[in-house]
Protein backbone atom coordinates (compact mmCIF):
# COMPACT_ATOMS: atom_id res chain seq x y z
CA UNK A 1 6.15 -23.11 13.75
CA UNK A 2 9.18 -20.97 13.77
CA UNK A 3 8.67 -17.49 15.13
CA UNK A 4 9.17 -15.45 11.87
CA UNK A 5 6.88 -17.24 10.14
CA UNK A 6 4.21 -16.95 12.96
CA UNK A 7 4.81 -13.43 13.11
CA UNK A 8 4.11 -13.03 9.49
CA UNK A 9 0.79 -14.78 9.93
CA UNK A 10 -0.31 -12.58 12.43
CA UNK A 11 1.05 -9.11 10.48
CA UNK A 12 -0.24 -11.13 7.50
CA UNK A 13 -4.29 -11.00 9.14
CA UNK A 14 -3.67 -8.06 10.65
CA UNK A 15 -2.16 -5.78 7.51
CA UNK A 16 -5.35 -7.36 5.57
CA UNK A 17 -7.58 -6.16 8.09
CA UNK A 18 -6.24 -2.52 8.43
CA UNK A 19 -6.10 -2.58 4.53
CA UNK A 20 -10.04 -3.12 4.47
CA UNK A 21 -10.44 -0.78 7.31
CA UNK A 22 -9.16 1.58 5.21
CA UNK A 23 -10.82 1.25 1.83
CA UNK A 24 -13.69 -0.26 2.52
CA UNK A 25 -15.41 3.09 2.93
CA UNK A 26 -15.36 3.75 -0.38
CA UNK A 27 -18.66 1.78 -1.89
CA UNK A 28 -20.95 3.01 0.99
CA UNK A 29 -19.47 6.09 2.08
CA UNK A 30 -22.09 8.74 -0.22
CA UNK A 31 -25.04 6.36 1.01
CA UNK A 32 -23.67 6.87 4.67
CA UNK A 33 -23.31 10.44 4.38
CA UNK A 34 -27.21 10.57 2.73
CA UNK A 35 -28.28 9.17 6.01
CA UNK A 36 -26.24 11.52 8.00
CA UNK A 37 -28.51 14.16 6.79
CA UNK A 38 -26.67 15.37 3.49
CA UNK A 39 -29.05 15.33 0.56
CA UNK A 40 -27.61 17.23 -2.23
CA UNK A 41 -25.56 15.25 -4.60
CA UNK A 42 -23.25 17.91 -5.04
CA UNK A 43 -22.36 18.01 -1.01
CA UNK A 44 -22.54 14.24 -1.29
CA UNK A 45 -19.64 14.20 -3.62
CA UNK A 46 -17.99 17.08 -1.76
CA UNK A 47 -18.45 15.38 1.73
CA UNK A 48 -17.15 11.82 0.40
CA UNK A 49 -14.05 12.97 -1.10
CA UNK A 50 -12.91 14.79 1.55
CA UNK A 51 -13.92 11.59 4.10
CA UNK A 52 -12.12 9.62 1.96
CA UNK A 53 -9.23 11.32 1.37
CA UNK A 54 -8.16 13.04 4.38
CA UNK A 55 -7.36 9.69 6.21
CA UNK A 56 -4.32 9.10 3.31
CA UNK A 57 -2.92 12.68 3.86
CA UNK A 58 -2.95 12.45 8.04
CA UNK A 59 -1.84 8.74 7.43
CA UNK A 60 1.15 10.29 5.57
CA UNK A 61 2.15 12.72 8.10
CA UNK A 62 1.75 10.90 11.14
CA UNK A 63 3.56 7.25 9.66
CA UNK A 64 6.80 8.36 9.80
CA UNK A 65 5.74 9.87 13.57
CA UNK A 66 5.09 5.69 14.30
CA UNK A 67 8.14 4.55 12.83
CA UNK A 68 10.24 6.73 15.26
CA UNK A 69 7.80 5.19 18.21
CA UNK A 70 8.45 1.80 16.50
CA UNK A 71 12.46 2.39 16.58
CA UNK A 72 12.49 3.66 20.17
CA UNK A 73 9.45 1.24 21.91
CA UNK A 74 9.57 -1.54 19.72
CA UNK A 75 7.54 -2.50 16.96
CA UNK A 76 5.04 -4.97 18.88
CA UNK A 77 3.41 -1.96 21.20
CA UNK A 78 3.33 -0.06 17.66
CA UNK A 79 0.75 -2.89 16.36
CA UNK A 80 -1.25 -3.60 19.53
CA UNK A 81 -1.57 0.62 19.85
CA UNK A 82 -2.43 0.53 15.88
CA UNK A 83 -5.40 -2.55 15.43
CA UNK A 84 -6.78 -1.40 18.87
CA UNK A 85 -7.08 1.98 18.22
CA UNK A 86 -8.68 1.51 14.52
CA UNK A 87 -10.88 -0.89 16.54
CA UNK A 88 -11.97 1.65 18.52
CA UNK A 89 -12.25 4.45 15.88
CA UNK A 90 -13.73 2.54 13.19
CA UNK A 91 -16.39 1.15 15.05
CA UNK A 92 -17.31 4.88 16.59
CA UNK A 93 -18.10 5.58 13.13
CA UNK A 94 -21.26 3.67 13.01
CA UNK A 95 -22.46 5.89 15.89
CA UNK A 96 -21.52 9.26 14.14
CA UNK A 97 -24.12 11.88 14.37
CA UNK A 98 -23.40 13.56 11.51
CA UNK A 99 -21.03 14.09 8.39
CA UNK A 100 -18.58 16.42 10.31
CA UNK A 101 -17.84 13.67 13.34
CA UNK A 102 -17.43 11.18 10.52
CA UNK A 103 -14.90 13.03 8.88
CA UNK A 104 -13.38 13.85 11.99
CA UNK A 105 -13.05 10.54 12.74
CA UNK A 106 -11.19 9.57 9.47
CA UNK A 107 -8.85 12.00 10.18
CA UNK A 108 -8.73 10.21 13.60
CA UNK A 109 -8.17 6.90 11.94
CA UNK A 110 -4.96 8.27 9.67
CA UNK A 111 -3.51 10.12 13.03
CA UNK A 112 -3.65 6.02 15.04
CA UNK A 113 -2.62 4.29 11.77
CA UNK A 114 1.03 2.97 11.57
CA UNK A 115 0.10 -0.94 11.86
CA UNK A 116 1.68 -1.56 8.18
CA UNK A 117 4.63 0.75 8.74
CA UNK A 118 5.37 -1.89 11.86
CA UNK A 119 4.44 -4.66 10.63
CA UNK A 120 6.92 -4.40 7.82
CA UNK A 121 9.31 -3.36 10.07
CA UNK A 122 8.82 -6.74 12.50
CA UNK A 123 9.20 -8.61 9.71
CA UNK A 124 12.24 -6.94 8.36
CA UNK A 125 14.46 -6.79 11.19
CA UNK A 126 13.22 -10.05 12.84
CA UNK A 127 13.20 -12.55 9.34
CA UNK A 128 16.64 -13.96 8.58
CA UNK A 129 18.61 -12.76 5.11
CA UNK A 130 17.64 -15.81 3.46
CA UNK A 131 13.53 -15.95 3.62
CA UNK A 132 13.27 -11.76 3.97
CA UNK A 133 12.65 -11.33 0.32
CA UNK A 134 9.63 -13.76 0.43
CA UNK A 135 8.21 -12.49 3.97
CA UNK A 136 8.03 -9.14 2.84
CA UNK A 137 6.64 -10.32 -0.65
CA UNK A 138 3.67 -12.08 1.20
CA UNK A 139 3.36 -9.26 3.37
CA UNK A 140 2.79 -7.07 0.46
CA UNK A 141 -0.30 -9.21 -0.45
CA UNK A 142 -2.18 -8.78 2.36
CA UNK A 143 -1.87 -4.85 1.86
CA UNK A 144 -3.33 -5.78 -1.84
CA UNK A 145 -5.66 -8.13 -0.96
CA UNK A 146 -7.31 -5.63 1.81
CA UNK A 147 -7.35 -2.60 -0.89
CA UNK A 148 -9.25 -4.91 -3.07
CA UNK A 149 -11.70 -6.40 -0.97
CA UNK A 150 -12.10 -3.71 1.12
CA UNK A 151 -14.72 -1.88 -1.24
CA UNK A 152 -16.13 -5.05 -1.99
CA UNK A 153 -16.44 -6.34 1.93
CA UNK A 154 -18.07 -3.06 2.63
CA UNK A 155 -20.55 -3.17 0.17
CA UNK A 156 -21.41 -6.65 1.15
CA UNK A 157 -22.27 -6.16 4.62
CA UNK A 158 -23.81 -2.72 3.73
CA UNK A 159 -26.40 -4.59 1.47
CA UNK A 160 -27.50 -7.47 3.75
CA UNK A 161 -26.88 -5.98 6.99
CA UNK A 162 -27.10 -2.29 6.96
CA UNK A 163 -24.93 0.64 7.25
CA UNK A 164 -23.94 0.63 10.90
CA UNK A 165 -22.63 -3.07 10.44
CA UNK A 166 -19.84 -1.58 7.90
CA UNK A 167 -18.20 -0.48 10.94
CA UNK A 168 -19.02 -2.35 13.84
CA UNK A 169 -17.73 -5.71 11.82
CA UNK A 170 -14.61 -4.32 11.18
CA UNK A 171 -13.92 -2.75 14.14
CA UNK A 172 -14.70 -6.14 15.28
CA UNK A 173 -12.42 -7.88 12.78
CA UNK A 174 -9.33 -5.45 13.81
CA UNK A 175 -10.04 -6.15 17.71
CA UNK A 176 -9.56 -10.09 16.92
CA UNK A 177 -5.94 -8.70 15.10
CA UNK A 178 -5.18 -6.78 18.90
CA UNK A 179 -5.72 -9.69 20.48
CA UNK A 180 -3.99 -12.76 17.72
CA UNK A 181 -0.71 -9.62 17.76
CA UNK A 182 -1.05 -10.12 22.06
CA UNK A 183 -1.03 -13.21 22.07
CA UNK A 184 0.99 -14.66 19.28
CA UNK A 185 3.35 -11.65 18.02
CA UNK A 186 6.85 -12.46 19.54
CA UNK A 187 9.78 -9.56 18.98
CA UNK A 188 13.08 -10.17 20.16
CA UNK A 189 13.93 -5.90 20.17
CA UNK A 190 16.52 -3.85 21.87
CA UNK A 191 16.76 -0.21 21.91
CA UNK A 192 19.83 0.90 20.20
CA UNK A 193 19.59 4.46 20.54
CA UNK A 194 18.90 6.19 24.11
CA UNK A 195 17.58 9.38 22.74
CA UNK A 196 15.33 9.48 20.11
CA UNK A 197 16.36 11.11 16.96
CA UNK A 198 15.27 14.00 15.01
CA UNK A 199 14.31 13.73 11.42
CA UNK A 200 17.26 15.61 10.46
CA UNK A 201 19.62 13.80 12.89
CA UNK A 202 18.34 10.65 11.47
CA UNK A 203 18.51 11.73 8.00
CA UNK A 204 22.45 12.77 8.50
CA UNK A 205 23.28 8.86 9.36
CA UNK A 206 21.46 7.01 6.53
CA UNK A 207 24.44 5.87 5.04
CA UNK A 208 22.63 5.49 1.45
CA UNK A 209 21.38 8.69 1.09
CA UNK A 210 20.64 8.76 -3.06
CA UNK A 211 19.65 4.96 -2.63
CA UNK A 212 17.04 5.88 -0.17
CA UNK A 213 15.77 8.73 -1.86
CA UNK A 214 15.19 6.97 -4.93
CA UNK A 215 13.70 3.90 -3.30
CA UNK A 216 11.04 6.75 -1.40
CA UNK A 217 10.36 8.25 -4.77
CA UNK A 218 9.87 4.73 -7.02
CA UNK A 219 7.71 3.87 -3.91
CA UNK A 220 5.50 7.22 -4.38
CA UNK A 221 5.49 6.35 -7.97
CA UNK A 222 4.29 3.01 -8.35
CA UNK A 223 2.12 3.64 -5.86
CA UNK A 224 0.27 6.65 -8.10
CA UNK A 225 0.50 4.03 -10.93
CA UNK A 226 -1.76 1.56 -9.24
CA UNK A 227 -3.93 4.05 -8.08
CA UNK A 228 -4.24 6.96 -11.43
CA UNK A 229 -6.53 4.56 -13.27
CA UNK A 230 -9.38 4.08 -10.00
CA UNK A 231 -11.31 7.11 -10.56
CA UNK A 232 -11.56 6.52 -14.43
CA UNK A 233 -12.10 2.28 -14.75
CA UNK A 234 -15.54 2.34 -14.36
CA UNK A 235 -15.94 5.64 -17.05
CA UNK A 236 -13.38 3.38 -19.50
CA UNK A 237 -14.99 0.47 -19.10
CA UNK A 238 -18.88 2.09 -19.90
CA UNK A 239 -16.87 3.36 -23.02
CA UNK A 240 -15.65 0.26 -24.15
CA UNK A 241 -18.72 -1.46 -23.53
CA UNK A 242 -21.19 -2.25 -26.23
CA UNK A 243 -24.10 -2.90 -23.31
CA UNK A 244 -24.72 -0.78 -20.77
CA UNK A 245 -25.67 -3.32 -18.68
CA UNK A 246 -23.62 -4.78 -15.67
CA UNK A 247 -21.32 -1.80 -16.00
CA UNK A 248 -20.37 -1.97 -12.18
CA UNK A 249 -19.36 -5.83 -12.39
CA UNK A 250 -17.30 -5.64 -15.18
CA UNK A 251 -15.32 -2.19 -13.83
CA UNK A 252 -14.71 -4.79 -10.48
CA UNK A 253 -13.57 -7.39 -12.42
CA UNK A 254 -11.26 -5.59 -14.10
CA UNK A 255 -9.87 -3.59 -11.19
CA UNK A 256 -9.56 -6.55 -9.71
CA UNK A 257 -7.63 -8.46 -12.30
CA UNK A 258 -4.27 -6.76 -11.47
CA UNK A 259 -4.82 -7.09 -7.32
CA UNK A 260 -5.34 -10.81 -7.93
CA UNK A 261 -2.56 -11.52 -10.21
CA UNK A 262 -0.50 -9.08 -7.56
CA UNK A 263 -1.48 -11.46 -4.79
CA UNK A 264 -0.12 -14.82 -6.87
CA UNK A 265 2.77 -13.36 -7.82
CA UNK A 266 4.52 -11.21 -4.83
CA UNK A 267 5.71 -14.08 -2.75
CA UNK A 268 7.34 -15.48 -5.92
CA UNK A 269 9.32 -12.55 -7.34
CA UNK A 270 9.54 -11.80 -3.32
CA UNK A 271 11.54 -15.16 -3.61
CA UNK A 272 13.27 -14.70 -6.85
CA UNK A 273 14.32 -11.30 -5.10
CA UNK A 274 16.24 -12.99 -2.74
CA UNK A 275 18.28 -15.28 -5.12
CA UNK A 276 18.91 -12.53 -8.09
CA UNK A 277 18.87 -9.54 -5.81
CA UNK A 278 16.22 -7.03 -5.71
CA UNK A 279 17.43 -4.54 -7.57
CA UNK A 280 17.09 -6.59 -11.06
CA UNK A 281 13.49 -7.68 -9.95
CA UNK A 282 12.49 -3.95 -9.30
CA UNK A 283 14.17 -2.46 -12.79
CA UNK A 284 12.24 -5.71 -15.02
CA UNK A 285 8.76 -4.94 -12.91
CA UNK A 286 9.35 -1.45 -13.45
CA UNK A 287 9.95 -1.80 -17.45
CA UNK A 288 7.32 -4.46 -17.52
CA UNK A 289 4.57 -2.24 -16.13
CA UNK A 290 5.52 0.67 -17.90
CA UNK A 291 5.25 -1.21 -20.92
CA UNK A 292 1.91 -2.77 -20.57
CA UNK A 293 0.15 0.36 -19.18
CA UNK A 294 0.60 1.40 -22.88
CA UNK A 295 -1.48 -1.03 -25.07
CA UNK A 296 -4.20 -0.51 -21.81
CA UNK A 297 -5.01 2.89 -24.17
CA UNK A 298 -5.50 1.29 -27.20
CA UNK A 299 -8.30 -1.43 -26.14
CA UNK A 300 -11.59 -1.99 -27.92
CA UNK A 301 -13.30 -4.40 -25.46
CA UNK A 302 -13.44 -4.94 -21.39
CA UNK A 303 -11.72 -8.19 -21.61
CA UNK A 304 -8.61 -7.01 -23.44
CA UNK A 305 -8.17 -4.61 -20.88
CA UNK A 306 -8.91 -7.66 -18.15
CA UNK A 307 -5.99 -9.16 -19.51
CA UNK A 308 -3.58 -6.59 -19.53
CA UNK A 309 -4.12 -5.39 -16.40
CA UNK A 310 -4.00 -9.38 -15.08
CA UNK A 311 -0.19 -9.10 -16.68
CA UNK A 312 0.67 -5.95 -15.11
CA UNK A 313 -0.67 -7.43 -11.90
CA UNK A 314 2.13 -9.72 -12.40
CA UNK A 315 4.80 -7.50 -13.27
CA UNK A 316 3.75 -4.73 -10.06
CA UNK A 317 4.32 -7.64 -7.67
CA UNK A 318 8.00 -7.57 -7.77
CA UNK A 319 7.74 -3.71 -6.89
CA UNK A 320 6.88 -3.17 -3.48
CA UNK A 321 8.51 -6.48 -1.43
CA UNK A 322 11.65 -5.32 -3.92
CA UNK A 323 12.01 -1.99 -2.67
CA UNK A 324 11.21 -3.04 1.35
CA UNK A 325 14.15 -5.36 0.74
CA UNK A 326 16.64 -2.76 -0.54
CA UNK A 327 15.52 -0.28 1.70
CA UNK A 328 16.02 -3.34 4.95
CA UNK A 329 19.34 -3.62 2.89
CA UNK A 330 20.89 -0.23 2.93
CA UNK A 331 19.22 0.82 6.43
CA UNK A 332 20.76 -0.19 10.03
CA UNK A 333 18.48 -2.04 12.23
CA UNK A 334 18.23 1.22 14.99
CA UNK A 335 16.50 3.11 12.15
CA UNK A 336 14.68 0.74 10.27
CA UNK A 337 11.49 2.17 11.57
CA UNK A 338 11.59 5.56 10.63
CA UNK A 339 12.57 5.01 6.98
CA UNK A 340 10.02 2.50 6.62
CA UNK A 341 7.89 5.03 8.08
CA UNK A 342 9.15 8.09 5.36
CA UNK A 343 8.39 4.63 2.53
CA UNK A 344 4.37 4.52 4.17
CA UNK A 345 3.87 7.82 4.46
CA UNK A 346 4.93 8.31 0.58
CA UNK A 347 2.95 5.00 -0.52
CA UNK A 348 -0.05 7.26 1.25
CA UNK A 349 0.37 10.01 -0.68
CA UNK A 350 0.98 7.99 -3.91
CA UNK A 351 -2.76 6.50 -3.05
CA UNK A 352 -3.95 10.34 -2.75
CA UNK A 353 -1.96 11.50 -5.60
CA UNK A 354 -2.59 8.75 -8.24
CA UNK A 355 -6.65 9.45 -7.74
CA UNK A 356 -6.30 13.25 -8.02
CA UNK A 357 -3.45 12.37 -11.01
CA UNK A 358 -5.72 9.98 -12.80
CA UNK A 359 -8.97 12.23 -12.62
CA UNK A 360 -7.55 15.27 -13.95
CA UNK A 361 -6.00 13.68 -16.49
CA UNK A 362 -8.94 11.68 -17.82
CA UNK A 363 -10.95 15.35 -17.40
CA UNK A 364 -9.03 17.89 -19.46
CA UNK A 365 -6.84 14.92 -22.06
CA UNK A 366 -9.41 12.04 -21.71
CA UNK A 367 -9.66 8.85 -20.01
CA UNK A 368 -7.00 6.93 -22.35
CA UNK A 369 -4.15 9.75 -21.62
CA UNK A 370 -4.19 8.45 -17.91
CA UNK A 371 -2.91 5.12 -18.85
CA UNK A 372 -0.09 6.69 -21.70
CA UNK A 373 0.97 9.17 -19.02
CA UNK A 374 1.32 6.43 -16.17
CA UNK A 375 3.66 4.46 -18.57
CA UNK A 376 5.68 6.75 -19.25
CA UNK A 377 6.03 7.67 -15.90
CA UNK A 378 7.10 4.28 -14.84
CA UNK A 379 9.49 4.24 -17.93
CA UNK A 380 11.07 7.25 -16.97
CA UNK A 381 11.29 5.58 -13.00
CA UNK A 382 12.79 3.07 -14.30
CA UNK A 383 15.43 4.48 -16.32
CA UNK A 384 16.46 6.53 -12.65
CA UNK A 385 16.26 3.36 -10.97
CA UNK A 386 18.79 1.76 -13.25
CA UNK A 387 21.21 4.83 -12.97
CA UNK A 388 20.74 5.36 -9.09
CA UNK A 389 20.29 1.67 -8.30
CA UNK A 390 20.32 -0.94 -10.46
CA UNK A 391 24.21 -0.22 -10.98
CA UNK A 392 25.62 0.69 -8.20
CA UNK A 393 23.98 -2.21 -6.59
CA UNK A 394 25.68 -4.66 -8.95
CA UNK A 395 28.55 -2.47 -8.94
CA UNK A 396 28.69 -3.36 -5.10
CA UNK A 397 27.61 -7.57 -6.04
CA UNK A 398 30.47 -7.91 -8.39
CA UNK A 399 33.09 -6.09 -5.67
CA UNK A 400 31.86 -8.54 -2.50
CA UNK A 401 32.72 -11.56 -5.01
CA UNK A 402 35.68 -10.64 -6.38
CA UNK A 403 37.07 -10.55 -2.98
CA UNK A 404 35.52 -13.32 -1.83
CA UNK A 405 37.57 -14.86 -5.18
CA UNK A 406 41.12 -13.36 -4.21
CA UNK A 407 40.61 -14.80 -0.37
C-alpha cells in the first residue's frame, strides 16, 4: 500500500474515534450526572450543558495552540500526544467522583485535543496534488461518521453495559488509534522554520489573506448550519408527528439522514474537487444547501423532512474537503498547521454556536425559523464566497492557462 493512503487509514480510524470520543457524551451524559449525585432536573440540565459544551470552546482555543506544535514538531507526535491523551482522559471519566471532576475533565479533553487539526494536516502536506481532493474528502467522513455515531455508540454501551463502560471502551478504542498511528503512521517532515512563530508573525506571511479569512468564516458557517437544527429535531419532529410514539427513533433517523448521505458523497465531490477545482464545488454545495434548508420549514410529515435533509447531506459534502483543499492551496507547507489549526478551532465554535443559534431561535421565532434563518445564512455565504473566491480563483485558472497557451 502506498504510504498516503496508509496514512489516511490510520487518520481515517483514528479521526472516527476522537469524533465519538467527543459526542458520544451526549445521550448518557444527564443519566451520568444523576448518578454523580445531582438530582434536580433543573441542575441536570444546567450541569450537562456546561459538560458538554465547554470541551468545544477549550477545543477552540487550544487547536490552533496544536497546529503551531504540529508545524514546529511534526504532525505524527501531534497524533500520538492527541489519541493517547484522550485515552487517558476519557477513560478517567468513568472514575469521576462527582459532576465537578467530570466537567473538569471535559475541559481537560478540549485542552489535549488537536488529533483532527493533524490529521488533516498529515494528509495535506504528505498526499500528492492529484489524490488531495479525495484524501481530505474521505477524511471528512470519518469526522461525520464519529459525530453521528457517537451519541448512538454511547447509548449502546450505556444500555447493555452500564455507565462506566461509556468511557472505559472508548478510551480503549482511542488507545488502539495511539498504537495503529505508532506503528503504521509514516511522515516524511522537516522543520522549515527555526523559531516558532507568533500568531501575528504568522498572520503577516499568509500570502492569501482575504482568501483565508473567508475560507475560516464559510468554515464557521457551515459548520453552525449542520449543527442549528440539533437542539430542535427531536421538538420538530414530535410536531410533525401524528403518533407520539417512537418519537426518539424517528428524530435519529432523520438526523442521521444528512450524516449518511455526507459520508457517500464527500470522497466523490472530494474527487470532482480535484478535476473542476474546489472553488466551484464549494459555491454549488453552498447554494445547494442553502436552498434545501428552505422547503425543510414547510414539511408536514417526518419523512419529507428525511428526504430533504438526505439531499442536503449530499450537497454539505462538497463543503468541508473543498475548503481544506483551498486552504492546502493558498497556504505554504511551513504553516500549514497553524491555519488548519485557526479552520478547527472555528469548526469548534461553529458546533457551539449552531446549538446555542438553533435553540434560541426555535425559542423566541419557533422551531421552523431555525431552518429559514440557516438558509439564508448559507445563501448569503455563498454569495461572499463567489465575490472573495469563486472569482478570483478562476480569475487565477484562466491566467495559468493562457500562459501555458502563449509558451
Amino acid at each position: 500500500m502506498q504510504i498516503w493512503k496508509r496514512n489516511l487509514l490510520v487518520c481515517w480510524f483514528g479521526m472516527f474515534v476522537t469524533s465519538v470520543g467527543m459526542s458520544q457524551l451526549a445521550p448518557v451524559l444527564p443519566l451520568y450526572i444523576k448518578q454523580l449525585g445531582v438530582h434536580n432536573s433543573a441542575s441536570i440540565d444546567q450541569f450537562s450543558g456546561m459538560a458538554f459544551g465547554i470541551t468545544y470552546i477549550i477545543s477552540a482555543i487550544f487547536s490552533p495552540i496544536w497546529g503551531r506544535a504540529a508545524d514546529k514538531f511534526g504532525r505524527k507526535p501531534m497524533l500520538l500526544r492527541a489519541s493517547l491523551g484522550m485515552a487517558i482522559v476519557i477513560g478517567w471519566m468513568g472514575f469521576a467522583r462527582n459532576v465537578y471532576e467530570l466537567i473538569g475533565l471535559r475541559a481537560l479533553q478540549g485542552v489535549i485535543t488537536g488529533y483532527g487539526t493533524a490529521c488533516t494536516t498529515l494528509i495535506a502536506t504528505q498526499t500528492d496534488h492529484e489524490h488531495a481532493g479525495w484524501a481530505l474528502g474521505t477524511l471528512s467522513t470519518a469526522n461525520i461518521a464519529g459525530s453521528l455515531l457517537g451519541p448512538l455508540i454511547g447509548g449502546f454501551i450505556e444500555d447493555h453495559f452500564g455507565l462506566q463502560n461509556v468511557f472505559l471502551m472508548t478510551g480503549a478504542l482511542l488507545l488502539i488509534a495511539f498504537v495503529a498511528t505508532a506503528l503504521f503512521v509514516q511522515e516524511v517532515f522537516s522543520r522549515q522554520n527555526r523559531e516558532a512563530l507568533s500568531s501575528k508573525e504568522v498572520w503577516n506571511i499568509v500570502p492569501e489573506k482575504s482568501l483565508t479569512i473567508t475560507l475560516l468564516v464559510t468554515f464557521f458557517i457551515l459548520t453552525l448550519a449542520m449543527y442549528s437544527v440539533e437542539p430542535v429535531i427531536t421538538v420538530y419532529v414530535a410536531e410533525l408527528s401524528k403518533n407520539a410514539d417512537h418519537i426518539a427513533l424517528l428524530a435519529g433517523m432523520v438526523f442521521s439522514a444528512s450524516g449518511l448521505a455526507n459520508i457517500i458523497a464527500a470522497p466523490r465531490l472530494g474527487r470532482l474537487s480535484d478535476q473542476i477545482g474546489a472553488q466551484k464545488v464549494i459555491l454549488g454545495a453552498l447554494i445547494v444547501a442553502g436552498l434545501i434548508f428552505i422547503p425543510q420549514a414547510f414539511v408536514h410529515h417526518p419523512w419529507q423532512l428525511m428526504i430533504l435533509r438526505f439531499l442536503l447531506g449530499l450537497a454539505a459534502a462538497g463543503l468541508t474537503p473543498s475548503v481544506n483543499t483551498l486552504v492546502k492551496r493558498i497556504t505554504p507547507d511551513s504553516l500549514t498547521g497553524r491555519v488548519f489549526g485557526f479552520s478547527m478551532a472555528a469548526g469548534y465554535l461553529g458546533v457551539f454556536g449552531g446549538s446555542v443559534f438553533g435553540g434560541q431561535v426555535a425559542a423566541h421565532l419557533g422551531v421552523r425559523y431555525v431552518f429559514l434563518m440557516t438558509g439564508a445564512l448559507l445563501l448569503i455565504n455563498a454569495l461572499w464566497v463567489y465575490v472573495k473566491v469563486y472569482k478570483k480563483l478562476n480569475l487565477q485558472q484562466e491566467t495559468i492557462y493562457m500562459k501555458s497557451k502563449i509558451l
